[in-house]
Structures are given as C-alpha cells and as structure tokens.
PDB file of N, CA and C in Angstrom:
ATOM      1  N   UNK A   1       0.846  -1.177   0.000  1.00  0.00           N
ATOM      2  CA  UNK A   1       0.000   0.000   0.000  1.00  0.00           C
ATOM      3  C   UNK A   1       0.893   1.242   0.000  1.00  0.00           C
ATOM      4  N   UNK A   2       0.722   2.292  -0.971  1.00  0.00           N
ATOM      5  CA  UNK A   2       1.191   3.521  -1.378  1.00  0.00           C
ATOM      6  C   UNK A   2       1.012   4.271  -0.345  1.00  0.00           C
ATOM      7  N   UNK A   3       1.908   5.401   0.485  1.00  0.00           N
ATOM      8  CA  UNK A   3       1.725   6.562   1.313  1.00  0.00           C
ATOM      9  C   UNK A   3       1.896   7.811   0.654  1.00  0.00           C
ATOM     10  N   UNK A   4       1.687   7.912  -0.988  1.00  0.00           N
ATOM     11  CA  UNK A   4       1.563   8.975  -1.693  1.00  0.00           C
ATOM     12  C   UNK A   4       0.618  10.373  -0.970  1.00  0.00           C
ATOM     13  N   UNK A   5      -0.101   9.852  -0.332  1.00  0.00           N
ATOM     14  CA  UNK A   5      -1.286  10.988   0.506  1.00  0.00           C
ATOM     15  C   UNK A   5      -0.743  11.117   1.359  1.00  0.00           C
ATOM     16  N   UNK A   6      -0.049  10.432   2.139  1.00  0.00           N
ATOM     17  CA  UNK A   6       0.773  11.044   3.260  1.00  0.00           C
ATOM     18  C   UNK A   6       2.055  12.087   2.805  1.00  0.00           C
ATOM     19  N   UNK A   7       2.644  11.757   1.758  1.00  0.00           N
ATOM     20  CA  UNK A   7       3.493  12.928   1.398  1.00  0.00           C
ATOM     21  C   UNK A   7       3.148  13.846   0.917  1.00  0.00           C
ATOM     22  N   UNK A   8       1.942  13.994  -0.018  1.00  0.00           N
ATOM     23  CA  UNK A   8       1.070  14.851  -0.326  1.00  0.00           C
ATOM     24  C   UNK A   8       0.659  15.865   0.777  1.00  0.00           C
ATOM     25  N   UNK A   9       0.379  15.468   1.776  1.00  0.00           N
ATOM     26  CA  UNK A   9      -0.064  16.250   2.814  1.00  0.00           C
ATOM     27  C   UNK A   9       0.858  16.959   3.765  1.00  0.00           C
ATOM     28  N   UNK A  10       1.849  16.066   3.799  1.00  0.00           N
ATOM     29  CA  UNK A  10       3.021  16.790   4.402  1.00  0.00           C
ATOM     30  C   UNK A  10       3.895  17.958   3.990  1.00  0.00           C
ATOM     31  N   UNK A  11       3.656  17.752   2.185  1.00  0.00           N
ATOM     32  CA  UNK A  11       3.661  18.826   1.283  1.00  0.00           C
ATOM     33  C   UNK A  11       3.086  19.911   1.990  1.00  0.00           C
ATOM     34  N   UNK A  12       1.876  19.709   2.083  1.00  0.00           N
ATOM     35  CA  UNK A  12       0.743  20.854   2.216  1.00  0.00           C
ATOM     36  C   UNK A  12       1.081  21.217   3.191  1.00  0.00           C
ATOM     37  N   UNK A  13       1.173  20.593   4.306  1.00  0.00           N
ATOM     38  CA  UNK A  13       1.546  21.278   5.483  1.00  0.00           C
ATOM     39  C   UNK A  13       3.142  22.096   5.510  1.00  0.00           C
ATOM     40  N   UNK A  14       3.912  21.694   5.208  1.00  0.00           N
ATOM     41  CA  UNK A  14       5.224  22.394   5.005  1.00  0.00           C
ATOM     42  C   UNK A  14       4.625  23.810   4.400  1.00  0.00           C
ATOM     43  N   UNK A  15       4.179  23.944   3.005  1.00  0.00           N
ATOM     44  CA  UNK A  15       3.647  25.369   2.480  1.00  0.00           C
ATOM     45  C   UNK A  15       2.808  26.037   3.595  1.00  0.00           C
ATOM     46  N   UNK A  16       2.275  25.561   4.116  1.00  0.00           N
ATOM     47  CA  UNK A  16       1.385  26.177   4.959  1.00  0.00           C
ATOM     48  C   UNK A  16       2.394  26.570   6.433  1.00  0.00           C
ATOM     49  N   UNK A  17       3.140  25.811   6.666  1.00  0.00           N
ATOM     50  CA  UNK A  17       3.917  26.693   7.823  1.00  0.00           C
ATOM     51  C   UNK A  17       4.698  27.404   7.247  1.00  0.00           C
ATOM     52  N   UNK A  18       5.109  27.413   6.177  1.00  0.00           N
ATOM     53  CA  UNK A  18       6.339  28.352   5.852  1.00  0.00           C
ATOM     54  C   UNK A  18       5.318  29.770   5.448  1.00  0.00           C
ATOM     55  N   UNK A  19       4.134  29.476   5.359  1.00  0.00           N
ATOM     56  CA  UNK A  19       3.497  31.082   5.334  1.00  0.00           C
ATOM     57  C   UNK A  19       2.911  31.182   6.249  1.00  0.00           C
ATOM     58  N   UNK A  20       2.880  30.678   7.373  1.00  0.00           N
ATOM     59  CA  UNK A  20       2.453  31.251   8.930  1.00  0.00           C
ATOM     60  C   UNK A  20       3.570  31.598   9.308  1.00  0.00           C
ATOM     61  N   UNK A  21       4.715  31.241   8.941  1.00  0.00           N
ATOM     62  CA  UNK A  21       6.228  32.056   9.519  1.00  0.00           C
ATOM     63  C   UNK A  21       6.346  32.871   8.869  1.00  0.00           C
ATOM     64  N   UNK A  22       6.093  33.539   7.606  1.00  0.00           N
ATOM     65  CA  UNK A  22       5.902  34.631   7.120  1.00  0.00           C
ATOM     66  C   UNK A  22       4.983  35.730   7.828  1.00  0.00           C
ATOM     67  N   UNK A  23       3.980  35.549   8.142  1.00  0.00           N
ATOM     68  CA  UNK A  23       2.875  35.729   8.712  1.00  0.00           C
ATOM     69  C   UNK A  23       3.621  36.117  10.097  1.00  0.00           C
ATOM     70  N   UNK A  24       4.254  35.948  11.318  1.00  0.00           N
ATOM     71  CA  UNK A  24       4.674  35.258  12.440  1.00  0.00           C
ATOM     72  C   UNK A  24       5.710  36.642  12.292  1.00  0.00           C
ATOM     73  N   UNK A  25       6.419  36.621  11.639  1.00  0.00           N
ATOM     74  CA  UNK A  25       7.704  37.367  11.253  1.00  0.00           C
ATOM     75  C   UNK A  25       7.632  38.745  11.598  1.00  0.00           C
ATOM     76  N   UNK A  26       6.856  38.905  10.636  1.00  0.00           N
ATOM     77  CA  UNK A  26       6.148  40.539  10.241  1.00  0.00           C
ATOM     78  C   UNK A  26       5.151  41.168  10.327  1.00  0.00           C
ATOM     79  N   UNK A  27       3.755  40.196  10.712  1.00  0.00           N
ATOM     80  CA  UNK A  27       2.332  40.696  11.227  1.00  0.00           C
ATOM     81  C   UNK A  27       2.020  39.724  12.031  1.00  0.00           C
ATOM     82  N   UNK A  28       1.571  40.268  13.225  1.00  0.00           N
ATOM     83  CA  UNK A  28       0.745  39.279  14.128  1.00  0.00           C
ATOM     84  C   UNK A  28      -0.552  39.433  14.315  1.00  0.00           C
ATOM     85  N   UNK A  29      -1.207  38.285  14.843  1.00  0.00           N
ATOM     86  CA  UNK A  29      -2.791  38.599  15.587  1.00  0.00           C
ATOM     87  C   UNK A  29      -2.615  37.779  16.727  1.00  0.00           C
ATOM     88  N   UNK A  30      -2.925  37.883  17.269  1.00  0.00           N
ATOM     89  CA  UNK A  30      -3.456  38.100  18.995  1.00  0.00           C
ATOM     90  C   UNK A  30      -4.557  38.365  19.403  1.00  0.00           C
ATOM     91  N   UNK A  31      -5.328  37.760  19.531  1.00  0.00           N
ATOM     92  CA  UNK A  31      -6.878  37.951  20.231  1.00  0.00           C
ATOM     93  C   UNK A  31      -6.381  39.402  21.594  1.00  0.00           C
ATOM     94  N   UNK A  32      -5.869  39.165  22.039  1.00  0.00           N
ATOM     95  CA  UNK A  32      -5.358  40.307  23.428  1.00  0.00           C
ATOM     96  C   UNK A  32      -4.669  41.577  22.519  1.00  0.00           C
ATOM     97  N   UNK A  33      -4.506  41.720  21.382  1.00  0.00           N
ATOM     98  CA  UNK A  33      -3.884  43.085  20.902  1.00  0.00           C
ATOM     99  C   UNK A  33      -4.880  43.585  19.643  1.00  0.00           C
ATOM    100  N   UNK A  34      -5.520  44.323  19.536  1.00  0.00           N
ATOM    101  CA  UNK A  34      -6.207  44.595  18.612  1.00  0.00           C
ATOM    102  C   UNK A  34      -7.479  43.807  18.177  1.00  0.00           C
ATOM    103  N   UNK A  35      -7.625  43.173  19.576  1.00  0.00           N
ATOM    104  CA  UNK A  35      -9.123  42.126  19.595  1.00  0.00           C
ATOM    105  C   UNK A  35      -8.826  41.080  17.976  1.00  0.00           C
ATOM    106  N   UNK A  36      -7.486  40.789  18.367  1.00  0.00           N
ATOM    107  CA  UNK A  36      -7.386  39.945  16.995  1.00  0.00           C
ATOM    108  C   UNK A  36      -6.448  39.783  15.472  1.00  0.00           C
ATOM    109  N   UNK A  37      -6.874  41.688  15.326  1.00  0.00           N
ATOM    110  CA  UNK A  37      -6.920  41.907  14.031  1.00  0.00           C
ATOM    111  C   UNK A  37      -5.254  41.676  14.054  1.00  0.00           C
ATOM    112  N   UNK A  38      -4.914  41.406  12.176  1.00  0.00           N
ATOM    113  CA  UNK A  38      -3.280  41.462  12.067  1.00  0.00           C
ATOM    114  C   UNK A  38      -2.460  42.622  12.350  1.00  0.00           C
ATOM    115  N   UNK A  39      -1.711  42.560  13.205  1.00  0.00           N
ATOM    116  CA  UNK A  39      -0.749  44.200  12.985  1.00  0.00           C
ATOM    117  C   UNK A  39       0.073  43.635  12.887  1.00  0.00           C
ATOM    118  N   UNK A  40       1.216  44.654  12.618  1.00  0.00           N
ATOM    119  CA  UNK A  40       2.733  45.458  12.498  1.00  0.00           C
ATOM    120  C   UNK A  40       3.697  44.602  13.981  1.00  0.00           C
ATOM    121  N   UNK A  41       4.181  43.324  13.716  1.00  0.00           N
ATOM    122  CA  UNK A  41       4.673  42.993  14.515  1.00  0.00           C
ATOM    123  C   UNK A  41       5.210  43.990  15.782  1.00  0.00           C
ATOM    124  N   UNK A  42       5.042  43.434  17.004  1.00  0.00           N
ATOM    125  CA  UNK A  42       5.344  44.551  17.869  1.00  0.00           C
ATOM    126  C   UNK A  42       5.127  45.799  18.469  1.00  0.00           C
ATOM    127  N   UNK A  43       4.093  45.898  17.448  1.00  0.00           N
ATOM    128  CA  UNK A  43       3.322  47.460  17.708  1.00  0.00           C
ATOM    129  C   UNK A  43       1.743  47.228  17.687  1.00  0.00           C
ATOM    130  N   UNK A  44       0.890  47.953  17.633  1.00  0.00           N
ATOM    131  CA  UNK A  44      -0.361  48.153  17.557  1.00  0.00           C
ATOM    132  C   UNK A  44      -1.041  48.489  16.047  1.00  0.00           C
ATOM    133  N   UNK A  45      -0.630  48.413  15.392  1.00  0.00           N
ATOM    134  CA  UNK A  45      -0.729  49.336  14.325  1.00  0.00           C
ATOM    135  C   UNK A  45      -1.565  48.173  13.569  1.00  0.00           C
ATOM    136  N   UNK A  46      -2.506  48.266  12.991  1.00  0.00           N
ATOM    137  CA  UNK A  46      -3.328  47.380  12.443  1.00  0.00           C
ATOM    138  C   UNK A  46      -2.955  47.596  10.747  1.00  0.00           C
ATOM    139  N   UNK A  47      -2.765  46.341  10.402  1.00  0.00           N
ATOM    140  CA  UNK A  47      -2.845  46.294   8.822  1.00  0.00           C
ATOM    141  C   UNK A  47      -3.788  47.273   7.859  1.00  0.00           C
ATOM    142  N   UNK A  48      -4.740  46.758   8.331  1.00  0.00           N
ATOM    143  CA  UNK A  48      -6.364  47.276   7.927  1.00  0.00           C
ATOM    144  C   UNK A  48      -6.071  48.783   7.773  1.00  0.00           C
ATOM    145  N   UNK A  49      -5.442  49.254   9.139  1.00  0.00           N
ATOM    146  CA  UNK A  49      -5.388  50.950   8.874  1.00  0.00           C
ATOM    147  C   UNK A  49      -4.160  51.819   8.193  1.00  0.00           C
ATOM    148  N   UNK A  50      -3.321  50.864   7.962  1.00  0.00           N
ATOM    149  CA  UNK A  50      -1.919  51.000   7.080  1.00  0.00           C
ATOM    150  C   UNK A  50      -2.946  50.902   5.518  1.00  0.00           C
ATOM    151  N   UNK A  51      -3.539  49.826   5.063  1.00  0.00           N
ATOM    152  CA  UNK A  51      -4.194  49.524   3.954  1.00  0.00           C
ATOM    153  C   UNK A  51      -5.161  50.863   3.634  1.00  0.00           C
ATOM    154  N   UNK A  52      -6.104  50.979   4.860  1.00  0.00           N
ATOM    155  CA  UNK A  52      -6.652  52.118   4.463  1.00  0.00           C
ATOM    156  C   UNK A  52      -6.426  52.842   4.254  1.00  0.00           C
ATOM    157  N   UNK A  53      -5.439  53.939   4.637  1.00  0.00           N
ATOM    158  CA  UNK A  53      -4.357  55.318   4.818  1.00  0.00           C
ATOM    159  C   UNK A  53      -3.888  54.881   3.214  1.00  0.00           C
ATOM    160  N   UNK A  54      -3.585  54.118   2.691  1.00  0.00           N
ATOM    161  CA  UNK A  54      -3.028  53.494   1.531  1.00  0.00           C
ATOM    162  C   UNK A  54      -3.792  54.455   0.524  1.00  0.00           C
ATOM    163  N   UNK A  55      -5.076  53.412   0.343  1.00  0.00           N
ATOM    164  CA  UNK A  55      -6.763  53.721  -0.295  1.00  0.00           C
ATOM    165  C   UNK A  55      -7.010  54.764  -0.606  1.00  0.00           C
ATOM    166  N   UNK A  56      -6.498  55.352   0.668  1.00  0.00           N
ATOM    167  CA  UNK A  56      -7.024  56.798   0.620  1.00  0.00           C
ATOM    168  C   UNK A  56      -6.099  58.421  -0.181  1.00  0.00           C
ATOM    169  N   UNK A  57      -5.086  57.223  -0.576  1.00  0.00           N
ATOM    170  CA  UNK A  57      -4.342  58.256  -1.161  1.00  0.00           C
ATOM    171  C   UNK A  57      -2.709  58.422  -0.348  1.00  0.00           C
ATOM    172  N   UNK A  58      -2.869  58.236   0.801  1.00  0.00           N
ATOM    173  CA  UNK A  58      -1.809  58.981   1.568  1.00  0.00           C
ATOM    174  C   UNK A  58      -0.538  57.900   1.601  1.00  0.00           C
ATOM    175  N   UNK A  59       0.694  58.425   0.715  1.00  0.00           N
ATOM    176  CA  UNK A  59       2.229  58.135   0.524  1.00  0.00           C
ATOM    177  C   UNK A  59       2.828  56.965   1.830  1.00  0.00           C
ATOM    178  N   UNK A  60       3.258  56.199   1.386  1.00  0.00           N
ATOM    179  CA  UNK A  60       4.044  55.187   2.269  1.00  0.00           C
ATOM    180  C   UNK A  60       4.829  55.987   3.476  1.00  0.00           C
ATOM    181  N   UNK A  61       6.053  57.196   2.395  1.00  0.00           N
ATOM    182  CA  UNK A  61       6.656  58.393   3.161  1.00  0.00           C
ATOM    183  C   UNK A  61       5.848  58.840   4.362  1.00  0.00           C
ATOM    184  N   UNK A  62       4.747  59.262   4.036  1.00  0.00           N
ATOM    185  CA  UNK A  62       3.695  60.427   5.128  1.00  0.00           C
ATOM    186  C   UNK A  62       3.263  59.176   6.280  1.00  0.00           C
ATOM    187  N   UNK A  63       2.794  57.629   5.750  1.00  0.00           N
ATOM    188  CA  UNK A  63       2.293  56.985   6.539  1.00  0.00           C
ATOM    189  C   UNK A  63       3.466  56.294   8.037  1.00  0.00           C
ATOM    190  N   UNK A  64       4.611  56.448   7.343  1.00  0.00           N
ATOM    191  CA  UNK A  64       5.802  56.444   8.152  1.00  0.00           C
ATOM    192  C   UNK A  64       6.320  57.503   8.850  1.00  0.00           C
ATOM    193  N   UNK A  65       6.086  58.616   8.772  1.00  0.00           N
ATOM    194  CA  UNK A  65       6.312  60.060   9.037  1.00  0.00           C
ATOM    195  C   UNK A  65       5.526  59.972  10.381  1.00  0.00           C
ATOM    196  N   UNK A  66       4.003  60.242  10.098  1.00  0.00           N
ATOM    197  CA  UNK A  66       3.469  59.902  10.874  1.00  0.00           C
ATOM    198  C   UNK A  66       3.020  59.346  12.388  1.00  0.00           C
ATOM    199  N   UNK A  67       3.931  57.883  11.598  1.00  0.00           N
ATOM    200  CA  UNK A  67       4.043  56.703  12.777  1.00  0.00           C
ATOM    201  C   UNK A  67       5.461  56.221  12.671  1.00  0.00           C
ATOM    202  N   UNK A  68       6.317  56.805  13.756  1.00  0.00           N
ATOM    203  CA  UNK A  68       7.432  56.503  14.054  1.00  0.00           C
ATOM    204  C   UNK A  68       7.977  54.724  14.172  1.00  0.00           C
ATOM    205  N   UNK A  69       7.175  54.111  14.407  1.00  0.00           N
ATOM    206  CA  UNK A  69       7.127  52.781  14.621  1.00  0.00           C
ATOM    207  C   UNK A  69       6.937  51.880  13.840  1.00  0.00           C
ATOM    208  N   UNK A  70       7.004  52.899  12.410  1.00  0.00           N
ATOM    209  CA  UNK A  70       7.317  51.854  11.216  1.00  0.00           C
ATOM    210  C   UNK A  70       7.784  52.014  10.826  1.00  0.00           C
ATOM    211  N   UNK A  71       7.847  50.773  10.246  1.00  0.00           N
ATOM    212  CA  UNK A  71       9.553  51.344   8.902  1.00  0.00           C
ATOM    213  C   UNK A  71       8.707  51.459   7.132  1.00  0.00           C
ATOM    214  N   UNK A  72       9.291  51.902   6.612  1.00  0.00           N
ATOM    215  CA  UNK A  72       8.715  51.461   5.299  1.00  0.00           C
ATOM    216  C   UNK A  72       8.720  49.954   4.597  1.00  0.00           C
ATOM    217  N   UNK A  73       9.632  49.270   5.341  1.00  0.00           N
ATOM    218  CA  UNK A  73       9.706  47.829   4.689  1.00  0.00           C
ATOM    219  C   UNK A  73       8.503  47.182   5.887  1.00  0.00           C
ATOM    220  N   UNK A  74       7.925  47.533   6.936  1.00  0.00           N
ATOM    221  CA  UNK A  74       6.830  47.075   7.689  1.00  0.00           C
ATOM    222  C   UNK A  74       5.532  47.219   6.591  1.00  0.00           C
ATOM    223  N   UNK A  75       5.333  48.504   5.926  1.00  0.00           N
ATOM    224  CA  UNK A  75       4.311  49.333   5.579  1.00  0.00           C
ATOM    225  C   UNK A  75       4.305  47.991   3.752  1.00  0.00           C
ATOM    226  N   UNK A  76       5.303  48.021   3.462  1.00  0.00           N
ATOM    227  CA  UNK A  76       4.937  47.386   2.396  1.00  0.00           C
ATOM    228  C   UNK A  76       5.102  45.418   2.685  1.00  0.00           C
ATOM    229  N   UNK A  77       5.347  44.932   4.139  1.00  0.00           N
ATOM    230  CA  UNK A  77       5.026  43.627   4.228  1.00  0.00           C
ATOM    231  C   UNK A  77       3.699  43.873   4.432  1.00  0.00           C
ATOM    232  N   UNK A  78       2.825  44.779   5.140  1.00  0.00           N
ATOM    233  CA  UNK A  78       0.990  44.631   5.170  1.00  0.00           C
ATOM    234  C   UNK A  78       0.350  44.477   3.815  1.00  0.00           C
ATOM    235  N   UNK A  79       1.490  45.501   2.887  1.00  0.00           N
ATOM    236  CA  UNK A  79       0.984  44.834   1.608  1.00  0.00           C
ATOM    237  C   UNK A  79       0.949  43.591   0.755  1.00  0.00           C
ATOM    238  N   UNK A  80       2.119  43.326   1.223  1.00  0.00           N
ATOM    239  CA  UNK A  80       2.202  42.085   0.551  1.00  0.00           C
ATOM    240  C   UNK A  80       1.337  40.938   1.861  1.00  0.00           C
ATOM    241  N   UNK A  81       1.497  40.662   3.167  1.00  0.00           N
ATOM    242  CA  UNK A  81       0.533  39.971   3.844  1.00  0.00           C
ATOM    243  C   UNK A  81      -1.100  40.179   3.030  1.00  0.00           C
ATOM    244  N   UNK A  82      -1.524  41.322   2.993  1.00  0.00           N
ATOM    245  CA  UNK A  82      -2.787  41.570   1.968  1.00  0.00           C
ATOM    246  C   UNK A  82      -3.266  40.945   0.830  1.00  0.00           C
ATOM    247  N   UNK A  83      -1.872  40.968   0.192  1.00  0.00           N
ATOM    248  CA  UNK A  83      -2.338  40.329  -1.182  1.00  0.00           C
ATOM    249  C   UNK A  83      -2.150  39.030  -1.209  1.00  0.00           C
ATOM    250  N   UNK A  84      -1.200  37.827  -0.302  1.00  0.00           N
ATOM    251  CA  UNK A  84      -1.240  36.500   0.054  1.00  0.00           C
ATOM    252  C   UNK A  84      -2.684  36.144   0.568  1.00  0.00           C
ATOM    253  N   UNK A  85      -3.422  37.156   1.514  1.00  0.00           N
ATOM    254  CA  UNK A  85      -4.798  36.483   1.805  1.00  0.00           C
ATOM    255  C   UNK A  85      -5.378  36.521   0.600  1.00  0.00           C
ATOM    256  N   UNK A  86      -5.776  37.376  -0.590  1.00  0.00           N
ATOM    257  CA  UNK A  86      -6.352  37.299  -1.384  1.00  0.00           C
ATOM    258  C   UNK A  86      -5.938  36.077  -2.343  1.00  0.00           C
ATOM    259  N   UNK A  87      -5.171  35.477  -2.419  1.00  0.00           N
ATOM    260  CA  UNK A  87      -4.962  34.242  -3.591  1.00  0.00           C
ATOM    261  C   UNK A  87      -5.795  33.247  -3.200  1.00  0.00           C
TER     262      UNK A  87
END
C-alpha cells in the first residue's frame, strides 16, 4: 500500500507553515492586541489601517512620518501579507 497521501499532505503542510512564519515574522494577531486583528509585529498598528491610509491616497513616506514605529519595509510587508490572503 502507497503513502503517496501522506506525502502529499506533508507537502501541504510544510507550504502552509512556511506562510504562517511569514505571517509570524512581520504581522501578528493576537486575540489580546487589537481584539485579533493582524498588525505590524510589535506594535499596535493594524494592517487594515496601514491599507486604508493606503486607499485613501496617503504616501508610504507620510504613513511612516506619521508613525514613528514603522519602517517602510513594515508598511509594504501589510501589503504584501494583503495580497497573500487574497490568492
């Protein structure tokens, strides 16, 4: 008997932790910090409102200006975390 599904799955699972350590790295959630939502490792800063400030027009520069507690390479991992949920 073949364990092809067992490597298959172990597949799956490997991809899948290596993007929760992505995830882990650079945005967290925490039910106790932001009732959940993903932020800005280490800080408070919610994805959602980096994304929005985005939307709305306002410069990576200004959104970092702003908020001392990011960097610009933070401001563009929410983007890219963003667009991994969408696939």
């Amino acid at each position: 008997m073949g364990c092809g599904w067992l490597r298959e799955l172990r597949g799956q699972l490997t991809s899948c932790w290596s993007r929760t350590l992505f995830r882990m790295e650079h945005v967290q959630s925490n039910p106790s910090v932001m009732t959940g939502k993903p932020v800005i490792a280490r800080t408070r800063i919610a994805v959602e409102n980096i994304l929005e400030r985005l939307a709305a027009g306002e410069s990576i520069n200004r959104i970092v200006f702003e908020q001392p507690r990011l960097t610009r390479n933070a401001v563009l991992k929410a983007i890219e975390f963003d667009a991994k949920l969408r696939r």
